[in-house]
Protein backbone atom coordinates (compact mmCIF):
# COMPACT_ATOMS: atom_id res chain seq x y z
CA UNK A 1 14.09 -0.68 -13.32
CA UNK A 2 12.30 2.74 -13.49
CA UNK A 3 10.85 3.60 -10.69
CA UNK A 4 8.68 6.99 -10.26
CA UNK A 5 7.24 8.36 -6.80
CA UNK A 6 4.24 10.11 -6.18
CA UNK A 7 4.29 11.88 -2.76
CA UNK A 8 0.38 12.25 -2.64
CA UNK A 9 -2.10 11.45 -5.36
CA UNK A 10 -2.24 15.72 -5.88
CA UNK A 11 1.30 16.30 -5.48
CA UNK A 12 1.76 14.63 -9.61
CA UNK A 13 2.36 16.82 -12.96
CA UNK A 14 0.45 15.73 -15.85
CA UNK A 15 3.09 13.96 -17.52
CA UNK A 16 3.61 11.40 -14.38
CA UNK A 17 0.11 10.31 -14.98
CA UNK A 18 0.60 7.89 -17.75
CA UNK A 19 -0.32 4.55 -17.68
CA UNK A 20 1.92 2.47 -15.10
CA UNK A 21 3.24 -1.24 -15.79
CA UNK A 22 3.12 -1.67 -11.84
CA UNK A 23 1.85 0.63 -8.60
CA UNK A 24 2.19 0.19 -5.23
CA UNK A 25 0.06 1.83 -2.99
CA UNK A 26 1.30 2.75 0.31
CA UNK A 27 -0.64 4.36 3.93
CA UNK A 28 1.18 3.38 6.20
CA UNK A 29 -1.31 4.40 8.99
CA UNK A 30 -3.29 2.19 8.30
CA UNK A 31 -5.24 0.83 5.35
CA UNK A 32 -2.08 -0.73 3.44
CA UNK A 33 -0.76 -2.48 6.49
CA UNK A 34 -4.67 -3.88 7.61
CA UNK A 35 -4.92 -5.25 4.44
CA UNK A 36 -1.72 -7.11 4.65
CA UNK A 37 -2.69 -8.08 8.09
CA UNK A 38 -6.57 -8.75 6.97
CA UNK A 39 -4.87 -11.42 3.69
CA UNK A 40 -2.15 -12.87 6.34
CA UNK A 41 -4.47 -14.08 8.69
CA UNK A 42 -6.99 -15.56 6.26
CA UNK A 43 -9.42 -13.47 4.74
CA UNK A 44 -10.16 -14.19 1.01
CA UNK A 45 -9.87 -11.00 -0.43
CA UNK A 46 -10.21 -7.45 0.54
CA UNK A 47 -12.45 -5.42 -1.89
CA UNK A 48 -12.16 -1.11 -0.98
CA UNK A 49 -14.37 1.64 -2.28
CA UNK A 50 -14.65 5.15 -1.48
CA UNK A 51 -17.80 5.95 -0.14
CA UNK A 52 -18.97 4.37 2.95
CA UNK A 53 -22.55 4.04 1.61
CA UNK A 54 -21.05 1.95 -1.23
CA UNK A 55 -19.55 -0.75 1.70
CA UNK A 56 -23.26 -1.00 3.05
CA UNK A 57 -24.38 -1.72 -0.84
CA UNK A 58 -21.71 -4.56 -1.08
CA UNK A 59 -22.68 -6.05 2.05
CA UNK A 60 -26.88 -5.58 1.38
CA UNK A 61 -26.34 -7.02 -2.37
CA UNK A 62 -24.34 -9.69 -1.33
CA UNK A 63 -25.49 -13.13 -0.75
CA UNK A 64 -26.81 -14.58 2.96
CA UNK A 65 -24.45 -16.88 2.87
CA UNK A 66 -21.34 -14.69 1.53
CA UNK A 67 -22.24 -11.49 2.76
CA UNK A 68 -18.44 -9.54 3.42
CA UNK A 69 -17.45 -8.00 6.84
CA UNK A 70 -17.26 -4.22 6.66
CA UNK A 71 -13.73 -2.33 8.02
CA UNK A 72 -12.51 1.00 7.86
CA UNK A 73 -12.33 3.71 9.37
CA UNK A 74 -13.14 7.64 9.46
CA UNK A 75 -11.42 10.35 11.83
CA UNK A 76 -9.23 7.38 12.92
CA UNK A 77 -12.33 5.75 14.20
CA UNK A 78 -14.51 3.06 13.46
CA UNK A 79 -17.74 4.05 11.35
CA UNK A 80 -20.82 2.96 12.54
CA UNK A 81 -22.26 -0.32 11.96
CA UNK A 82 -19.25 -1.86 10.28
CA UNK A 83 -17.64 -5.16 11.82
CA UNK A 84 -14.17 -3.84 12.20
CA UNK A 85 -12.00 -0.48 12.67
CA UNK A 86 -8.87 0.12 10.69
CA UNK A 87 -6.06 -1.23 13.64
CA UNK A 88 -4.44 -4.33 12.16
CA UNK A 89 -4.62 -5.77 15.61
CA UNK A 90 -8.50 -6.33 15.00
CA UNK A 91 -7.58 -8.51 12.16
CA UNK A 92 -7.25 -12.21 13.21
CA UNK A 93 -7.74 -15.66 11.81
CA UNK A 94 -10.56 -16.27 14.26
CA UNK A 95 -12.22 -12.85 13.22
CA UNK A 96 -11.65 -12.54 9.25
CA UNK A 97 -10.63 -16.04 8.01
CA UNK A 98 -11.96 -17.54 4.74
CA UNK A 99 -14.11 -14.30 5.18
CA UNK A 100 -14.20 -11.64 2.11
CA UNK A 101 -13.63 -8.56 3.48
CA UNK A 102 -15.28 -4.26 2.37
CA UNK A 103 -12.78 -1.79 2.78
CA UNK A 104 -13.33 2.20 3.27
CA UNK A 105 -10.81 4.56 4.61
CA UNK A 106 -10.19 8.16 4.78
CA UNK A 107 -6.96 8.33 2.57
CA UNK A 108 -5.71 4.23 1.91
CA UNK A 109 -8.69 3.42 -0.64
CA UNK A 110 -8.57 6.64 -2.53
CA UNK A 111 -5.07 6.71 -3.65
CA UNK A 112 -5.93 3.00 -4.66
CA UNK A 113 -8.52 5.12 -6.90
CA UNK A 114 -6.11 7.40 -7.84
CA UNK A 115 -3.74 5.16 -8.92
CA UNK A 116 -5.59 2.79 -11.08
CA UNK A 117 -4.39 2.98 -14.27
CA UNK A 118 -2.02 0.27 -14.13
CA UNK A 119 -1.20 -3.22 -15.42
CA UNK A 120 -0.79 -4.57 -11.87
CA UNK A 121 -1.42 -3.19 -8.44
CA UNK A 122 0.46 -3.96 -5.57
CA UNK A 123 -0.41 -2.96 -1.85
CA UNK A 124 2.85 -1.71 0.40
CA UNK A 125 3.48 -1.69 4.56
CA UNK A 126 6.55 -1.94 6.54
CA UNK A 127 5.17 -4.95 7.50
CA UNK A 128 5.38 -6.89 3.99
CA UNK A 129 8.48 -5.11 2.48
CA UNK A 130 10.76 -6.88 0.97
CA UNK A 131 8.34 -9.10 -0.16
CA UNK A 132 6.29 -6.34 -2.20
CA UNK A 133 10.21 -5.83 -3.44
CA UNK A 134 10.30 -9.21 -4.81
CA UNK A 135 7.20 -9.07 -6.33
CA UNK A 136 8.18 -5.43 -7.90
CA UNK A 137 10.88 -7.45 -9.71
CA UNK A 138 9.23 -10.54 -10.10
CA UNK A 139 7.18 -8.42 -12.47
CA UNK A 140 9.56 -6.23 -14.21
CA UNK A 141 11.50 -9.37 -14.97
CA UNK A 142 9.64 -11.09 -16.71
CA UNK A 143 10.70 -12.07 -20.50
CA UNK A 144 7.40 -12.37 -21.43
CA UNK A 145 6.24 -9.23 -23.14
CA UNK A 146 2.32 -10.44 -22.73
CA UNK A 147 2.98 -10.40 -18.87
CA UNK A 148 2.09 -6.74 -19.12
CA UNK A 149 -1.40 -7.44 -19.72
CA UNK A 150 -3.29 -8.71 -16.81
CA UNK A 151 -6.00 -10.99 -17.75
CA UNK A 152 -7.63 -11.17 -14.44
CA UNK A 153 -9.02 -7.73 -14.94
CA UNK A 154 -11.88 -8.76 -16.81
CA UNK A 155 -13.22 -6.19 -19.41
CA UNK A 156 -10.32 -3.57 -19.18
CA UNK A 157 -8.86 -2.22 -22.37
CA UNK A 158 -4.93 -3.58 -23.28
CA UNK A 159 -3.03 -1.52 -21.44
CA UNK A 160 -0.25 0.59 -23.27
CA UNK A 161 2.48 0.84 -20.21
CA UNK A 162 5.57 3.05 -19.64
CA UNK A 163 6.68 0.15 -17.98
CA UNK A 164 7.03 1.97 -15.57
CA UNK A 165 6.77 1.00 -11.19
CA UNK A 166 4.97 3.50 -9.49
CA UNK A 167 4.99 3.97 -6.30
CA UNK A 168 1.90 6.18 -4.87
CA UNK A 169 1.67 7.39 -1.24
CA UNK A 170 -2.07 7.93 -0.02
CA UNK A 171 -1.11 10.78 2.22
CA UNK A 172 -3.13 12.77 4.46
CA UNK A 173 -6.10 14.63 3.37
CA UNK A 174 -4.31 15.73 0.38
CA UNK A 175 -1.41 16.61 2.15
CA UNK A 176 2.30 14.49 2.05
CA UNK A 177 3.21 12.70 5.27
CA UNK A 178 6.14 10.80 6.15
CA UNK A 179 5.08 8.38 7.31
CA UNK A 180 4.42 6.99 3.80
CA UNK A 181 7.40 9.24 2.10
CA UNK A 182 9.42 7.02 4.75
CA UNK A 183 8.35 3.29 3.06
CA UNK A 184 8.60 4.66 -0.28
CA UNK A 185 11.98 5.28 0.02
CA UNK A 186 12.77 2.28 1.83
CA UNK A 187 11.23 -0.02 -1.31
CA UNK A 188 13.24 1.68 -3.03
CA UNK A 189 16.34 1.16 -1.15
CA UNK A 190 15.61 -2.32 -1.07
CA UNK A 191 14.61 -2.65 -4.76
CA UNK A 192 18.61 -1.48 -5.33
CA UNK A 193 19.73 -3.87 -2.75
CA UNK A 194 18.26 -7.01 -3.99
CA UNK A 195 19.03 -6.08 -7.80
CA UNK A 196 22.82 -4.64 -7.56
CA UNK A 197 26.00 -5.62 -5.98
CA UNK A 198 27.39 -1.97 -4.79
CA UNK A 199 26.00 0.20 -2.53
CA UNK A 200 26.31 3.35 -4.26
CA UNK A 201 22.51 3.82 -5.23
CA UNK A 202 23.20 6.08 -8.66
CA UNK A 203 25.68 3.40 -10.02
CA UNK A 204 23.02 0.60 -9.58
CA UNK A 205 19.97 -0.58 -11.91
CA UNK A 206 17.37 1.65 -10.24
CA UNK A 207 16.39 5.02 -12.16
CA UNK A 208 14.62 7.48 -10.63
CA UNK A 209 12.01 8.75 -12.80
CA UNK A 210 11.28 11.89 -10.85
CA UNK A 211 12.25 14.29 -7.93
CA UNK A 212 10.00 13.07 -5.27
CA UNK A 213 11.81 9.20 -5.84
CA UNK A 214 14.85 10.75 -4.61
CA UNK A 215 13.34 12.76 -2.01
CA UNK A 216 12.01 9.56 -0.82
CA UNK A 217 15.00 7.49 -0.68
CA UNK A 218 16.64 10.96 1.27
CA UNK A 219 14.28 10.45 3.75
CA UNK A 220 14.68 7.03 4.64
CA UNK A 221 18.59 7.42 4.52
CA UNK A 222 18.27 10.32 7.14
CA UNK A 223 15.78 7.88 8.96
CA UNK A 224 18.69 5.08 9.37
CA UNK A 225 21.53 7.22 9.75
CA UNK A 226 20.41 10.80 11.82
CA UNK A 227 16.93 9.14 14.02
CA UNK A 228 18.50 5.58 14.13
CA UNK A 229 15.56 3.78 13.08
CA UNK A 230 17.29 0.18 13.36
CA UNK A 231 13.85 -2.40 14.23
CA UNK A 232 10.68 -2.27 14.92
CA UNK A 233 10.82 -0.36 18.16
CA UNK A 234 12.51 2.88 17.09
CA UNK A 235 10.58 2.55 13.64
CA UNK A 236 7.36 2.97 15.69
CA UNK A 237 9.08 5.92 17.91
CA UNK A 238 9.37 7.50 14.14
CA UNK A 239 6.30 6.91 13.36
CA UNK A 240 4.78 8.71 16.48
CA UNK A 241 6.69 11.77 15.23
CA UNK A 242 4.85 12.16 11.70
CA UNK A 243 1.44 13.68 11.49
CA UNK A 244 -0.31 10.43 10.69
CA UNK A 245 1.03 9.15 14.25
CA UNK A 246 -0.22 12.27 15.80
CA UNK A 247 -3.48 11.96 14.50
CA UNK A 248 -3.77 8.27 15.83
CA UNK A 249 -2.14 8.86 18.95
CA UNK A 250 -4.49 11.90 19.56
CA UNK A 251 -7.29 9.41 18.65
CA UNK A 252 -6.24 6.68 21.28
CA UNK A 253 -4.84 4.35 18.85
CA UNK A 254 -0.64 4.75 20.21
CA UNK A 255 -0.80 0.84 19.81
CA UNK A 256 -1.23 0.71 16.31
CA UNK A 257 2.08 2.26 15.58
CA UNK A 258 4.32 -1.08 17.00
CA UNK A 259 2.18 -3.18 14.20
CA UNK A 260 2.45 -0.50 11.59
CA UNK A 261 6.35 -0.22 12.29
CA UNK A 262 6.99 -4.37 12.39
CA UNK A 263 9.29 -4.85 9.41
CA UNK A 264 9.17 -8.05 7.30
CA UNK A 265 6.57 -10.01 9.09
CA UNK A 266 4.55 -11.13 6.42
CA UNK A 267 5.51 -12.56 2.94
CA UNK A 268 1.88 -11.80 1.82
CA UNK A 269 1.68 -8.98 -0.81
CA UNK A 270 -1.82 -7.92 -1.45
CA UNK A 271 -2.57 -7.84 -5.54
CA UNK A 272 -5.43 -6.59 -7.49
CA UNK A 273 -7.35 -9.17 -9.54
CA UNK A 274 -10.16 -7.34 -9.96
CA UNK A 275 -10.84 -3.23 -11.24
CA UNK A 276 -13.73 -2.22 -10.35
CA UNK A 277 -14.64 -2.03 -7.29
CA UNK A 278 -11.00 -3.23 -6.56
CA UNK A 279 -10.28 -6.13 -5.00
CA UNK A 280 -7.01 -7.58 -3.36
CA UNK A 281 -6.05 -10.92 -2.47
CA UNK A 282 -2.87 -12.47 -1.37
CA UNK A 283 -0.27 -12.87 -3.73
């Protein structure tokens, strides 16, 4: 398995921009892991765009009787007029069940732009990794050569892949943050772990593609073995470090770290089936 690591949607040369067989899209704090949340406790399908103006459009367009609940966020905070914020705590069965669901976010639904150009898209959180894992190789397995085409995406060209996984971290503002630098290196950790039987990384099946894959997997390592991140607790105390805990912390929203630092509480791993605008539903 191949596996190349974008640190930010900006921080990518031009010859890491080919077409992907499989990305994952990780933000930690918070779009990633309210999706997962959002799909786990019900809703139908998740749909994101960039522009908030476009999640009023969905909604007005929509049917009476199918009209989607708006979430996101901007600043950290709720946006005006939409039915729910980005904390995954806001995200229960009795709120968003059987309901289809308008995302917008700050930095979560643009690196899903930005990393479009792939057979199959994947969404990442602590929350759902191993199982995003599984589905990485679920994919890459396959004997199947036509498997790289995805005929759910209705109208797209066939793809010519690297076959290549991706994994793309939204970021802040542009900017890298570690939060998401953190889970990137952990799927990758994991990806090793479930495909080899030593635990020397470089002897196993994963290749690293580029640079920022093994600054990734760096991270996490130091994150186990120097800041002792061992469960969900001291995960969250980690998170509260980065500048993406800051930020939400400064915003009121300390809280949302213990959900955004629960590992491996969901088996549901949110999947494109549809390009534009994309949509996610529970795989």
């Amino acid at each position: 398995m191949q596996i190349e690591t974008w640190l930010s949607p900006t921080a990518v040369g031009p010859h890491e921009r080919e077409r992907a067989r499989v990305a994952v899209v990780i933000d930690v704090l918070r779009a990633t892991t309210v999706v997962t949340t959002a799909l786990a406790a019900g809703a139908r399908s998740v749909t994101t765009c960039l522009d908030v103006s476009d999640a009023f459009a969905m909604q007005q367009q929509a049917a009476e009787a199918s009209k989607p609940l708006l979430c996101g966020e901007r600043e950290c905070r709720r946006i005006d007029g939409f039915d729910f914020g980005n904390s995954p705590s806001e995200y229960s069965p009795a709120g968003v069940g059987e309901r289809e669901l308008v995302m917008t976010t700050t930095n979560g639904t643009r690196a899903i732009d930005a990393a479009a150009d792939c057979d199959v898209m994947f969404l990442a959180c602590f929350a759902n990794l191993s199982a995003v894992a599984d589905a990485i190789i679920a994919e890459v397995s396959s004997d199947d050569a036509s498997q790289a085409s995805n005929p759910e995406l209705a109208g797209s060209e066939p793809p010519q892949t690297s076959g290549v996984v991706r994994i793309v971290c939204a970021g802040t503002n542009g900017a890298i943050t570690s939060e998401d630098v953190l889970l990137a290196g952990a799927l990758i950790a994991v990806c090793h772990r479930k495909l080899s039987d030593t635990s020397r990384f470089y002897d196993g099946p994963v290749q690293l593609a580029n640079d920022s894959g093994s600054i990734a997997l760096a991270a996490w390592q130091h994150c186990i073995t120097h800041d002792k991140v061992v469960d969900a607790d001291s995960l969250a105390r980690r998170l509260a470090m980065t500048a993406g805990g800051q930020n939400l912390i400064a915003a009121g929203y300390e809280n949302d770290l213990v959900d955004c630092g629960s590992i491996d509480v969901f088996e549901q791993v949110p999947r494109r089936d549809q390009l534009t605008p994309p949509r996610f539903v529970s795989q």
